[in-house]
PDB file of N, CA and C in Angstrom:
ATOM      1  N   UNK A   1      60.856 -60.288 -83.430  1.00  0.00           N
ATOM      2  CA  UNK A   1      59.480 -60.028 -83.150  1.00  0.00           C
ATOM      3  C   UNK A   1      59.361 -58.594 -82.654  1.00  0.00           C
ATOM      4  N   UNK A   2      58.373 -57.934 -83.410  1.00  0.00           N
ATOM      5  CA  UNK A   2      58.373 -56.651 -83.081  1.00  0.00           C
ATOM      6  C   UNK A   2      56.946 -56.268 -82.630  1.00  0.00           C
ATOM      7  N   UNK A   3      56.729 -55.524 -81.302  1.00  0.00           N
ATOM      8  CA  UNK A   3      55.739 -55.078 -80.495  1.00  0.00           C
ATOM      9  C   UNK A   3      55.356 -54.002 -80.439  1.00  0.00           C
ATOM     10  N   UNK A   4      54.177 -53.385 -80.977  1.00  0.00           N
ATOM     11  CA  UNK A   4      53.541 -51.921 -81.122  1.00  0.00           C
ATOM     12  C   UNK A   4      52.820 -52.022 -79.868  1.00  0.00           C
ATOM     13  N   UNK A   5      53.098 -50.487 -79.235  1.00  0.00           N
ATOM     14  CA  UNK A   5      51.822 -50.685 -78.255  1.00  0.00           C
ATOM     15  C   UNK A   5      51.302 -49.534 -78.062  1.00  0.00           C
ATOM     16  N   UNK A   6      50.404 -49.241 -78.586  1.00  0.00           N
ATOM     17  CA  UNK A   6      49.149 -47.833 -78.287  1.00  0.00           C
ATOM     18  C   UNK A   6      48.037 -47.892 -77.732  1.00  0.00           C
ATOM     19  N   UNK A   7      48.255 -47.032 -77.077  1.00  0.00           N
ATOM     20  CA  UNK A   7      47.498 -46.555 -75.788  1.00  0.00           C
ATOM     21  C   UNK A   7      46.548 -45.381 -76.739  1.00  0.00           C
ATOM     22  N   UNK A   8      45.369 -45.365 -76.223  1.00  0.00           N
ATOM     23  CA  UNK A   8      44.708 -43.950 -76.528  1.00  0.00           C
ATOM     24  C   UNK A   8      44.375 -43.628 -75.302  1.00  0.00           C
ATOM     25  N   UNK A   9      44.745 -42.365 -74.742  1.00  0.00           N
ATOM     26  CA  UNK A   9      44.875 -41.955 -73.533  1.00  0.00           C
ATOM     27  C   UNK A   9      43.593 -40.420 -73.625  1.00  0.00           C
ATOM     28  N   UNK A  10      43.003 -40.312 -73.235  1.00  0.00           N
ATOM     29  CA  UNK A  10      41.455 -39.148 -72.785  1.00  0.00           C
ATOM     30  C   UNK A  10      41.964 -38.409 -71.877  1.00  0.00           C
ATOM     31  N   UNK A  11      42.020 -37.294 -71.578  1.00  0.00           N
ATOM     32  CA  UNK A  11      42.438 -36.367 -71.128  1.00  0.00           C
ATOM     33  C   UNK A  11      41.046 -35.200 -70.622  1.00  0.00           C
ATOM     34  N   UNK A  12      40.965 -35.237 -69.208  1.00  0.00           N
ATOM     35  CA  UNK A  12      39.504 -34.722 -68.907  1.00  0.00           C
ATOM     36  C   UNK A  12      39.912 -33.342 -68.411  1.00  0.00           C
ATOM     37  N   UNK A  13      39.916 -32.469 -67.945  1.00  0.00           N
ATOM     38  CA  UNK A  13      40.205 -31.385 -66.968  1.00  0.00           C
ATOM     39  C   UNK A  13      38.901 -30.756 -66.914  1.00  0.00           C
ATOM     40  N   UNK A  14      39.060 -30.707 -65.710  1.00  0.00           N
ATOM     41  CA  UNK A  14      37.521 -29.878 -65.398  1.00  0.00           C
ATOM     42  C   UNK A  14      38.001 -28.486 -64.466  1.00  0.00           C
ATOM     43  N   UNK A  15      36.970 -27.939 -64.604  1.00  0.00           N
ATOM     44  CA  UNK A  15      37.857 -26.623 -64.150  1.00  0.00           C
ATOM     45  C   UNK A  15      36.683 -25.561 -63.073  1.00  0.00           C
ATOM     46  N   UNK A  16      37.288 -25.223 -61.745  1.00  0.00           N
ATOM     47  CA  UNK A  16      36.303 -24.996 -60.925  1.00  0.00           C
ATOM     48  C   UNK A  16      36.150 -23.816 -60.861  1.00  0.00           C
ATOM     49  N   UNK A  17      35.261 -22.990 -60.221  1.00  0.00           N
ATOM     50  CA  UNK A  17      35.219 -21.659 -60.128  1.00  0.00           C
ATOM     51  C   UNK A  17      34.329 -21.563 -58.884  1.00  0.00           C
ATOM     52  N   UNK A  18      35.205 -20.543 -58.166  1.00  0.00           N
ATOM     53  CA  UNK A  18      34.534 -20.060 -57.035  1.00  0.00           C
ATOM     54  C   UNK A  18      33.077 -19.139 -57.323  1.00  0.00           C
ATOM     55  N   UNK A  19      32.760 -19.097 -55.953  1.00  0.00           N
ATOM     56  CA  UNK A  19      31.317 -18.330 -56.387  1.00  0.00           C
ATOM     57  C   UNK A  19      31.666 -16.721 -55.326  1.00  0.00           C
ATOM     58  N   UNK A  20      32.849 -16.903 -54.361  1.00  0.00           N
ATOM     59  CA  UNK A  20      33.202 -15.872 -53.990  1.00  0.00           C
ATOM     60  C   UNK A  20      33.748 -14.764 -55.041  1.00  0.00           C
ATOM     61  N   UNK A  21      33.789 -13.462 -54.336  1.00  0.00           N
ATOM     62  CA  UNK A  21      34.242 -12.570 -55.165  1.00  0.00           C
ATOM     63  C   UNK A  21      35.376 -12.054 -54.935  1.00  0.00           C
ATOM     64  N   UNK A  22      36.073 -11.001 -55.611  1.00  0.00           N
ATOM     65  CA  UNK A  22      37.404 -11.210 -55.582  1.00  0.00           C
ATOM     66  C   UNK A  22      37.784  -9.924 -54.297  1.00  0.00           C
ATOM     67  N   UNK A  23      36.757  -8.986 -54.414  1.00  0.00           N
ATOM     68  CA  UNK A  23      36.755  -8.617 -53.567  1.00  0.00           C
ATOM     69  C   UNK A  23      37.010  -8.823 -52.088  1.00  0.00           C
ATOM     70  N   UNK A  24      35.615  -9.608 -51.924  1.00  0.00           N
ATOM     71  CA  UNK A  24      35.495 -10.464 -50.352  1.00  0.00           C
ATOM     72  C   UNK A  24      36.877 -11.463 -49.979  1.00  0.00           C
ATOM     73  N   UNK A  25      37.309 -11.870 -51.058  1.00  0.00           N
ATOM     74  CA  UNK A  25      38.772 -12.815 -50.946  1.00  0.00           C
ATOM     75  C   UNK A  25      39.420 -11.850 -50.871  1.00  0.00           C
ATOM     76  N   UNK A  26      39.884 -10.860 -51.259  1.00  0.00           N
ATOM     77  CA  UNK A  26      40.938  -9.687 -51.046  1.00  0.00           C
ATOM     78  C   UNK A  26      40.995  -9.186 -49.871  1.00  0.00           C
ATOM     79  N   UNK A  27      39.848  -8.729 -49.017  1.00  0.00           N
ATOM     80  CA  UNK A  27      39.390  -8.554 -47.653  1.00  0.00           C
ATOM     81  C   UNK A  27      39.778  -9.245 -47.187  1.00  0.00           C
ATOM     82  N   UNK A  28      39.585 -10.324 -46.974  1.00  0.00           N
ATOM     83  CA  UNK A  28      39.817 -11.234 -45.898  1.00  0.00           C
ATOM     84  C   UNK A  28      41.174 -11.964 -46.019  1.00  0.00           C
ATOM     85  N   UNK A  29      41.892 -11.897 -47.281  1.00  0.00           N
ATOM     86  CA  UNK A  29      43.481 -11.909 -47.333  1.00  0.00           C
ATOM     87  C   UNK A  29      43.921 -10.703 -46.723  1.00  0.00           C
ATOM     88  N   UNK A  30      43.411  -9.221 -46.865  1.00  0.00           N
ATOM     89  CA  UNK A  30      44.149  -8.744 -45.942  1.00  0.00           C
ATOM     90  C   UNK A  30      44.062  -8.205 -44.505  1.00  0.00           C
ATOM     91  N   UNK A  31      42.892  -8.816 -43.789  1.00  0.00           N
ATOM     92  CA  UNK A  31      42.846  -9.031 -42.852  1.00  0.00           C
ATOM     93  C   UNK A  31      43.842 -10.464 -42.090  1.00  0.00           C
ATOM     94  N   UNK A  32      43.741 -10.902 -42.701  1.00  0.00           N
ATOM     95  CA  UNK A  32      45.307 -12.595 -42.342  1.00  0.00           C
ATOM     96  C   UNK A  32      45.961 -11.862 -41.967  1.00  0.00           C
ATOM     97  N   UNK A  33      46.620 -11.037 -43.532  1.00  0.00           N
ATOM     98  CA  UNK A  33      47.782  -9.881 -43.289  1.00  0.00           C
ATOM     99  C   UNK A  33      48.092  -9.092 -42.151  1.00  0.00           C
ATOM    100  N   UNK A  34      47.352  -8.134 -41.742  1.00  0.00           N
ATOM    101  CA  UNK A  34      47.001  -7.494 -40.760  1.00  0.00           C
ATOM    102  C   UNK A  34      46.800  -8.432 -39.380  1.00  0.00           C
ATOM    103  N   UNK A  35      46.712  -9.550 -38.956  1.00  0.00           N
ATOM    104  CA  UNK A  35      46.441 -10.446 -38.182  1.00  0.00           C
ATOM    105  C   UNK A  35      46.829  -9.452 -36.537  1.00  0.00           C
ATOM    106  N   UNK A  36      47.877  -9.312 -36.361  1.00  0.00           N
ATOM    107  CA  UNK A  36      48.354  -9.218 -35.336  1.00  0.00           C
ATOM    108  C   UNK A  36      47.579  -7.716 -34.795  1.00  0.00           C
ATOM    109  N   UNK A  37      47.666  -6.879 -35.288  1.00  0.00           N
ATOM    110  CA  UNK A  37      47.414  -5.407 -35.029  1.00  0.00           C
ATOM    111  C   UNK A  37      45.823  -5.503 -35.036  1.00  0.00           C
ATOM    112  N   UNK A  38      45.262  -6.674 -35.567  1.00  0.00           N
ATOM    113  CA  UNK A  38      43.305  -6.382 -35.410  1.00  0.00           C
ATOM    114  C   UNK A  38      43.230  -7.284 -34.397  1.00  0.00           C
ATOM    115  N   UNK A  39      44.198  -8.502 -33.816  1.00  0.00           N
ATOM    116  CA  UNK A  39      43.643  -9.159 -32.831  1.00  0.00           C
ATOM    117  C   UNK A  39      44.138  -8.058 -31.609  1.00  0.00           C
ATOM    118  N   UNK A  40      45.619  -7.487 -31.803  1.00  0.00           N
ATOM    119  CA  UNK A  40      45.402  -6.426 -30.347  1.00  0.00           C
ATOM    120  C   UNK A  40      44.048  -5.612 -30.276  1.00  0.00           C
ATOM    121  N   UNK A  41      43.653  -5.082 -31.105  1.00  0.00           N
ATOM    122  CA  UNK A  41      42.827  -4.232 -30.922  1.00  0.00           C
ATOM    123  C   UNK A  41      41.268  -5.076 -30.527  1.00  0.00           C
ATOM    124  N   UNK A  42      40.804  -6.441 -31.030  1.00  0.00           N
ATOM    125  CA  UNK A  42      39.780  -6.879 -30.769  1.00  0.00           C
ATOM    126  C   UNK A  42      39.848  -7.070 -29.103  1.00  0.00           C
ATOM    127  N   UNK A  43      41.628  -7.376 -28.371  1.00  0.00           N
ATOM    128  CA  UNK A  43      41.073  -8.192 -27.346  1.00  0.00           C
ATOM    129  C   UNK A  43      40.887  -7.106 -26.440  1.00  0.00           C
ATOM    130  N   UNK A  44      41.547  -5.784 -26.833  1.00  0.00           N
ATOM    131  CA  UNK A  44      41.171  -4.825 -25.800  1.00  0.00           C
ATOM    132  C   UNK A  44      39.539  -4.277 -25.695  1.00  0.00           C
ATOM    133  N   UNK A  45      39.359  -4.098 -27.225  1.00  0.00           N
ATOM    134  CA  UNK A  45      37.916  -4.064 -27.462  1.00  0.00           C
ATOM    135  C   UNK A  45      36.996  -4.795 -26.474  1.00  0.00           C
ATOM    136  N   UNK A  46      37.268  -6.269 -26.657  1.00  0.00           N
ATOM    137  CA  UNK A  46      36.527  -7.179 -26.268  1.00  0.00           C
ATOM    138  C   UNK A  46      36.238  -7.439 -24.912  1.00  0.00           C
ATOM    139  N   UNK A  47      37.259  -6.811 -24.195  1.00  0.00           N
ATOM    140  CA  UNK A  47      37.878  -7.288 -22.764  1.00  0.00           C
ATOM    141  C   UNK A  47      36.954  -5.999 -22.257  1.00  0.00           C
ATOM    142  N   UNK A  48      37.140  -4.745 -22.611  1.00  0.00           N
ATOM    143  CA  UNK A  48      36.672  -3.621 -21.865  1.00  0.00           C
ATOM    144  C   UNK A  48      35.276  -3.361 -21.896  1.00  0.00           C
ATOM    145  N   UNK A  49      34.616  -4.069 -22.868  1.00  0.00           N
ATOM    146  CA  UNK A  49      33.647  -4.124 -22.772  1.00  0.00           C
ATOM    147  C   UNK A  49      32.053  -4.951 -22.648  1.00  0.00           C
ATOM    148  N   UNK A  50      33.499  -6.025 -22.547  1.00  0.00           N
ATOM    149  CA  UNK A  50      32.723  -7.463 -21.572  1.00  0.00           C
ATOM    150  C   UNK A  50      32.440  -6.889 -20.232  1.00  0.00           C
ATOM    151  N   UNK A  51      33.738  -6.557 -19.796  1.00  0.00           N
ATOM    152  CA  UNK A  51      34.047  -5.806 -18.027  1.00  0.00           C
ATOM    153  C   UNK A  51      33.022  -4.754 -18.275  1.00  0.00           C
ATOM    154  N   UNK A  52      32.527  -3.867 -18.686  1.00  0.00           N
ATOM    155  CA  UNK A  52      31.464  -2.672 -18.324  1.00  0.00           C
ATOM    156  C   UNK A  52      30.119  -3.122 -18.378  1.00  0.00           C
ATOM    157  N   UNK A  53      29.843  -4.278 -19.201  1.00  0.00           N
ATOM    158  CA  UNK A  53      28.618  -5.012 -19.295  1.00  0.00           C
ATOM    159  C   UNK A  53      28.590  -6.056 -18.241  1.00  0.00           C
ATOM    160  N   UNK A  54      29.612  -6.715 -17.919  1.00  0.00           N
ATOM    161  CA  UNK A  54      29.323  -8.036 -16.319  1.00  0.00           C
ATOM    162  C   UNK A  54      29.364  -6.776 -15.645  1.00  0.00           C
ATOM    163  N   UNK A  55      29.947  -5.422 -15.136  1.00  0.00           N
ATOM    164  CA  UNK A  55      29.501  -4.497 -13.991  1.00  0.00           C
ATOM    165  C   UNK A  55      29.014  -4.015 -13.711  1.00  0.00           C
ATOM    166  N   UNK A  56      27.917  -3.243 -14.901  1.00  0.00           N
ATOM    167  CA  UNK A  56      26.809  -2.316 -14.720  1.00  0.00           C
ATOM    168  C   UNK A  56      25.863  -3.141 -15.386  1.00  0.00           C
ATOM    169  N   UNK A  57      26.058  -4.394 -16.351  1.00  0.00           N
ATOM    170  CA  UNK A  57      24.652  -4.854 -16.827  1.00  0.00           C
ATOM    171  C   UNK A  57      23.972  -6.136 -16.115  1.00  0.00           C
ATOM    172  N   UNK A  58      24.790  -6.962 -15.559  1.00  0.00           N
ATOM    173  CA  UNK A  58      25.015  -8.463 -15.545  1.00  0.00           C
ATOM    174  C   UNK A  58      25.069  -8.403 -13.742  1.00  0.00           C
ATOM    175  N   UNK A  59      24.635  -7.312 -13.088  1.00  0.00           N
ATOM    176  CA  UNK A  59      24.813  -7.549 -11.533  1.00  0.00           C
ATOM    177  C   UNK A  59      24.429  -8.461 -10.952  1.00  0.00           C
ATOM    178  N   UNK A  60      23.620  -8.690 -11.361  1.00  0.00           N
ATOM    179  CA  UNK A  60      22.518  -9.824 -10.544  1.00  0.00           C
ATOM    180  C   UNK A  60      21.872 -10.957 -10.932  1.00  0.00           C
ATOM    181  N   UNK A  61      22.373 -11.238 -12.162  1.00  0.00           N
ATOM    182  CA  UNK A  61      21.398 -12.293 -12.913  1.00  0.00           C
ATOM    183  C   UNK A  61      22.529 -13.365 -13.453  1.00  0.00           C
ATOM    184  N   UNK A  62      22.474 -14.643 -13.108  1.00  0.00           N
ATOM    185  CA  UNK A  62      23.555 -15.505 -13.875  1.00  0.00           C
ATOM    186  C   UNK A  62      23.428 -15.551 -15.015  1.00  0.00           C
ATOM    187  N   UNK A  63      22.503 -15.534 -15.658  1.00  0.00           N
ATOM    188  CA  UNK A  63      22.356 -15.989 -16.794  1.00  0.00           C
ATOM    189  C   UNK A  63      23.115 -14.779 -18.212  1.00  0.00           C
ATOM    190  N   UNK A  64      22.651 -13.242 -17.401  1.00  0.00           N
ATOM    191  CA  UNK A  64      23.180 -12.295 -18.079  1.00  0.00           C
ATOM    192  C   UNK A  64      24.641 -12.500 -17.838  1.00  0.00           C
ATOM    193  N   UNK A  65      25.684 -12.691 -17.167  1.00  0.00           N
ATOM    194  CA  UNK A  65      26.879 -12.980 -16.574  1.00  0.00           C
ATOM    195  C   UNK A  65      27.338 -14.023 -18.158  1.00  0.00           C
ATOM    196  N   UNK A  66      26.798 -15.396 -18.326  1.00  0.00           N
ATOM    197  CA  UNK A  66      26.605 -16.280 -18.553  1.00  0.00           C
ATOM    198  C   UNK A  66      26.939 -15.909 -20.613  1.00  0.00           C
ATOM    199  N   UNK A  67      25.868 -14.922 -20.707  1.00  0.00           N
ATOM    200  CA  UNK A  67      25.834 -14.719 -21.991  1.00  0.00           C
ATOM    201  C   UNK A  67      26.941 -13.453 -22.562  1.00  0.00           C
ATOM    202  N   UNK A  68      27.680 -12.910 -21.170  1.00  0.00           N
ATOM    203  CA  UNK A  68      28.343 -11.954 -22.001  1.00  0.00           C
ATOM    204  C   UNK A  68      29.783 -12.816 -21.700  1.00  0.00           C
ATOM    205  N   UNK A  69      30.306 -13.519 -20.363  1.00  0.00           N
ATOM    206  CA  UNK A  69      31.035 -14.312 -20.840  1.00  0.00           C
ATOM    207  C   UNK A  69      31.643 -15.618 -21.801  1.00  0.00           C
ATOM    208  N   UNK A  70      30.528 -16.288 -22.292  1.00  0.00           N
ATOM    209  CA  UNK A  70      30.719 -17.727 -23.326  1.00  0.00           C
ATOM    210  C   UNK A  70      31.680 -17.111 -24.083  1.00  0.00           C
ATOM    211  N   UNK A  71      30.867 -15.937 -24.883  1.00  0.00           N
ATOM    212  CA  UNK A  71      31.288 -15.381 -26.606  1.00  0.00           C
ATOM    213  C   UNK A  71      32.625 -14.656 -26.468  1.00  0.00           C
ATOM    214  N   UNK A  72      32.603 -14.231 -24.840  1.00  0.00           N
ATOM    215  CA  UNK A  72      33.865 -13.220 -25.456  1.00  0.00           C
ATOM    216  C   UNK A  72      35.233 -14.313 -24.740  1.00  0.00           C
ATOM    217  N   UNK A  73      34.787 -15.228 -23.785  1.00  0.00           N
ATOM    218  CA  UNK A  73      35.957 -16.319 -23.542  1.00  0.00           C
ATOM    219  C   UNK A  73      35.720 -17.125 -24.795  1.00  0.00           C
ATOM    220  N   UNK A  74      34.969 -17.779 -25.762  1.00  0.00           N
ATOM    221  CA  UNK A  74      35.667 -18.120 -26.598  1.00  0.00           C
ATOM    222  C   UNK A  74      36.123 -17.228 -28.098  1.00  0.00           C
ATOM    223  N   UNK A  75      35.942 -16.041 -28.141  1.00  0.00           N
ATOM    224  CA  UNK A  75      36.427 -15.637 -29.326  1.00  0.00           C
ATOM    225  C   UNK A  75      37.773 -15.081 -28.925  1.00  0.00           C
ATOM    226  N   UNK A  76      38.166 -15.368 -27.437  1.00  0.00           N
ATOM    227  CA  UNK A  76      40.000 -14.748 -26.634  1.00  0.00           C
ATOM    228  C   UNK A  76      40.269 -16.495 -27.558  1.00  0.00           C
ATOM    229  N   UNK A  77      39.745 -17.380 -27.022  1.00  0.00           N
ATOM    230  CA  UNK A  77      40.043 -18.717 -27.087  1.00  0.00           C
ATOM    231  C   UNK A  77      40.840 -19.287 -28.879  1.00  0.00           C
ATOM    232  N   UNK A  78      39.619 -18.295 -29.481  1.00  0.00           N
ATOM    233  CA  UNK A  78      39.712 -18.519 -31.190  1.00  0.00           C
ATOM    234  C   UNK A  78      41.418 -17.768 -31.484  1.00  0.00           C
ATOM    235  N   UNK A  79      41.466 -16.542 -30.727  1.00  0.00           N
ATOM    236  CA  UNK A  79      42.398 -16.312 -30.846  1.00  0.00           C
ATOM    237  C   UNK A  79      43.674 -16.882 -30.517  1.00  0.00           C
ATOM    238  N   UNK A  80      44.025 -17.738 -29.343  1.00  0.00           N
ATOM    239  CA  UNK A  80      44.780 -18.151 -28.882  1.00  0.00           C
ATOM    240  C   UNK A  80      45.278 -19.714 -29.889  1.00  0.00           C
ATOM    241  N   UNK A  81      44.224 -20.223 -30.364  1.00  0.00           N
ATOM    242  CA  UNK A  81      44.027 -21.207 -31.368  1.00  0.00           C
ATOM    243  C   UNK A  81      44.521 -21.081 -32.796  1.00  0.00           C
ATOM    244  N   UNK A  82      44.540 -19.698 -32.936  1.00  0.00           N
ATOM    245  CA  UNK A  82      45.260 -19.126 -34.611  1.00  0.00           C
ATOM    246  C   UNK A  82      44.153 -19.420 -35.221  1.00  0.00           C
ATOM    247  N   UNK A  83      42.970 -19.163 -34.545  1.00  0.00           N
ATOM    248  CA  UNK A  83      41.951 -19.527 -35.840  1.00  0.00           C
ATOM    249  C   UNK A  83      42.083 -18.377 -36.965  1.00  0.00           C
ATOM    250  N   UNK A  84      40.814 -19.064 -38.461  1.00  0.00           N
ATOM    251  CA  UNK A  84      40.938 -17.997 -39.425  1.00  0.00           C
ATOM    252  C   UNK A  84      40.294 -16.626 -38.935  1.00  0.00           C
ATOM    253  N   UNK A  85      40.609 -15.711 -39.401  1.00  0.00           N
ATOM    254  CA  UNK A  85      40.690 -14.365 -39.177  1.00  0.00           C
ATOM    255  C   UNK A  85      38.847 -14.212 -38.978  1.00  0.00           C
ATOM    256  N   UNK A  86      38.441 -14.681 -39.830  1.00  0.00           N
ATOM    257  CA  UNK A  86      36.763 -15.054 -40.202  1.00  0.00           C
ATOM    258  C   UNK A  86      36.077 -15.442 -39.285  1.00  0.00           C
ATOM    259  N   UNK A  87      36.333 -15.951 -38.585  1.00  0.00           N
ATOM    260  CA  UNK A  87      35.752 -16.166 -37.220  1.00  0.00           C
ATOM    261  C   UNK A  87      36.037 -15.966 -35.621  1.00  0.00           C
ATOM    262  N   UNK A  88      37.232 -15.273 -35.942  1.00  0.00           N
ATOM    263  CA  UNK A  88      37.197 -14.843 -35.050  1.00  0.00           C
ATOM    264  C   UNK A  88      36.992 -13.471 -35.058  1.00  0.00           C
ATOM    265  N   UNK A  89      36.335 -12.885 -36.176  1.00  0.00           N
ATOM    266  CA  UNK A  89      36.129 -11.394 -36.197  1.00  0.00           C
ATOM    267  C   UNK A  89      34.311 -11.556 -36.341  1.00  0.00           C
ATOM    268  N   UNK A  90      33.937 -12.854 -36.818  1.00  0.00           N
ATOM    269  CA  UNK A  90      32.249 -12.868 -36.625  1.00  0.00           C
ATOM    270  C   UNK A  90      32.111 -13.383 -35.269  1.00  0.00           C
ATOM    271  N   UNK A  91      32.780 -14.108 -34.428  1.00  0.00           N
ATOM    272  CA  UNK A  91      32.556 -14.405 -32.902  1.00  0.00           C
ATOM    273  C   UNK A  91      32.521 -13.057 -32.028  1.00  0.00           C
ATOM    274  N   UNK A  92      33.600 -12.554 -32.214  1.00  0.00           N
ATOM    275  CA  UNK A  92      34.150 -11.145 -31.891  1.00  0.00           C
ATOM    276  C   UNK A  92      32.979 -10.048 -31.579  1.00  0.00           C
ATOM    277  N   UNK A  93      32.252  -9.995 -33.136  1.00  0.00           N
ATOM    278  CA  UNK A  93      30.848  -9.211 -33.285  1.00  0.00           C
ATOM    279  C   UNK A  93      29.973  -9.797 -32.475  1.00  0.00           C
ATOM    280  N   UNK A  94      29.943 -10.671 -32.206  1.00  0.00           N
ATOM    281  CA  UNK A  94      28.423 -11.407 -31.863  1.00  0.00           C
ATOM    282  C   UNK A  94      28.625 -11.349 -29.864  1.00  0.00           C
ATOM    283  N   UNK A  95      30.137 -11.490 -29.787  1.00  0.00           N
ATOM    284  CA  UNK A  95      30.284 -10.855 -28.503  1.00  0.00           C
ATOM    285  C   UNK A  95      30.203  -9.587 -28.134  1.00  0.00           C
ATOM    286  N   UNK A  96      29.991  -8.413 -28.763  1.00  0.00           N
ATOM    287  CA  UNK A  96      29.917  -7.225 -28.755  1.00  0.00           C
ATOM    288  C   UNK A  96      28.494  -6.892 -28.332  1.00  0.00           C
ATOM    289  N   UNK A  97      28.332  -7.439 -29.564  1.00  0.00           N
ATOM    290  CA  UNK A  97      26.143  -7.108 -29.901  1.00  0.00           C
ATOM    291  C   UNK A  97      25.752  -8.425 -28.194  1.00  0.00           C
ATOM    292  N   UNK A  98      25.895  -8.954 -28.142  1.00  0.00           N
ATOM    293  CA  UNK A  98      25.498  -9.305 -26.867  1.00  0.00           C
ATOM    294  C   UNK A  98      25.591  -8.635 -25.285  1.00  0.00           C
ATOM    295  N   UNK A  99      27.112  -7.764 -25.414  1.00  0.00           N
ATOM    296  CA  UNK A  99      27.607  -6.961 -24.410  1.00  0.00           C
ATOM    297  C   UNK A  99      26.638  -6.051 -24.664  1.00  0.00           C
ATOM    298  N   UNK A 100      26.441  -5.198 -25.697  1.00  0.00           N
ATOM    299  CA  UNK A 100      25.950  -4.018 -25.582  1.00  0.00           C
ATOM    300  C   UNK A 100      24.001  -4.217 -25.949  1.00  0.00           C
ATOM    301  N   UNK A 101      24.056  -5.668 -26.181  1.00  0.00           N
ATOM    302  CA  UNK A 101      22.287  -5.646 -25.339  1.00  0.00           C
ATOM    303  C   UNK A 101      21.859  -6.056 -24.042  1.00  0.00           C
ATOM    304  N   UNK A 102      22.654  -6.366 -23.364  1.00  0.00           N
ATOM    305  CA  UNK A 102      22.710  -6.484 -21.952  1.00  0.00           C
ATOM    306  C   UNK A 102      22.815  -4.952 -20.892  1.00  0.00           C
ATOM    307  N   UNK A 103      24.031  -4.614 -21.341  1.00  0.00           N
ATOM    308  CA  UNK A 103      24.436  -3.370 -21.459  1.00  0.00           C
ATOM    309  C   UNK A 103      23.317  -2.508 -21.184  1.00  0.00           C
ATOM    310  N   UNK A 104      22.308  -2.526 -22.157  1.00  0.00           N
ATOM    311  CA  UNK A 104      20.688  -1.740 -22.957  1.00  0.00           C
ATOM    312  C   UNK A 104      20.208  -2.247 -22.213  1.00  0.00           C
ATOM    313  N   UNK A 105      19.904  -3.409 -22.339  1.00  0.00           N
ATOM    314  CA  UNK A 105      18.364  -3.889 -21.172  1.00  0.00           C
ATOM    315  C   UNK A 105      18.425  -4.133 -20.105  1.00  0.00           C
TER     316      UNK A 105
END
C-alpha cells in the first residue's frame, strides 16, 4: 500500500518599512556610540546649571526650586538607568530650558 501525501503550502511575507529616516537612525546610532563622552558632558552641563538657577533664580519660591530640580534629578536618574540615548538627551533639554527660564524670570 502506497501513500501520497501533498501538502500545498502558501507562503505570505509581508514586509515592513519604517517611516524613520536613515538619517535620524544614523544620529541617534551614533549618539549610543558616543554614549559615554555626551553623558559626561550632559551631567556637568546639567549639574552647573541647575546650581546657578536654584542660587540666583529659585531663592525664595518652592515651587521654582521644585521645577528646576524634578527634570534635572530625573534626567541624572535616566542616566544612571542606561536609558536610550533619546531621552535622556530630550529630558536633558527640557531641564535646561526650564533652568534658564527661571534663571530669566
Amino acid at each position: 500500500m502506497e501513500t501520497t501525501i501533498r501538502s500545498n503550502q502558501t507562503r505570505s511575507t509581508n514586509r515592513t518599512s519604517q517611516a524613520t529616516s536613515t538619517t535620524t537612525t544614523a544620529f541617534w546610532d551614533k549618539m549610543e556610540f558616543n554614549r559615554f563622552g555626551i553623558i559626561s558632558i550632559l551631567v556637568v552641563f546639567i549639574g552647573c546649571i541647575g546650581g546657578i538657577a536654584a542660587a540666583y533664580g529659585a531663592q525664595d519660591n518652592a515651587l521654582k526650586i521644585a521645577l528646576i530640580a524634578f527634570p534635572t534629578i530625573i534626567s541624572l536618574a535616566l542616566v544612571l538607568a542606561v536609558a536610550p540615548m533619546r531621552a535622556i538627551i530630550y529630558l536633558s533639554g527640557v531641564a535646561v530650558l526650564l533652568d534658564l527660564i527661571i534663571l530669566i524670570f
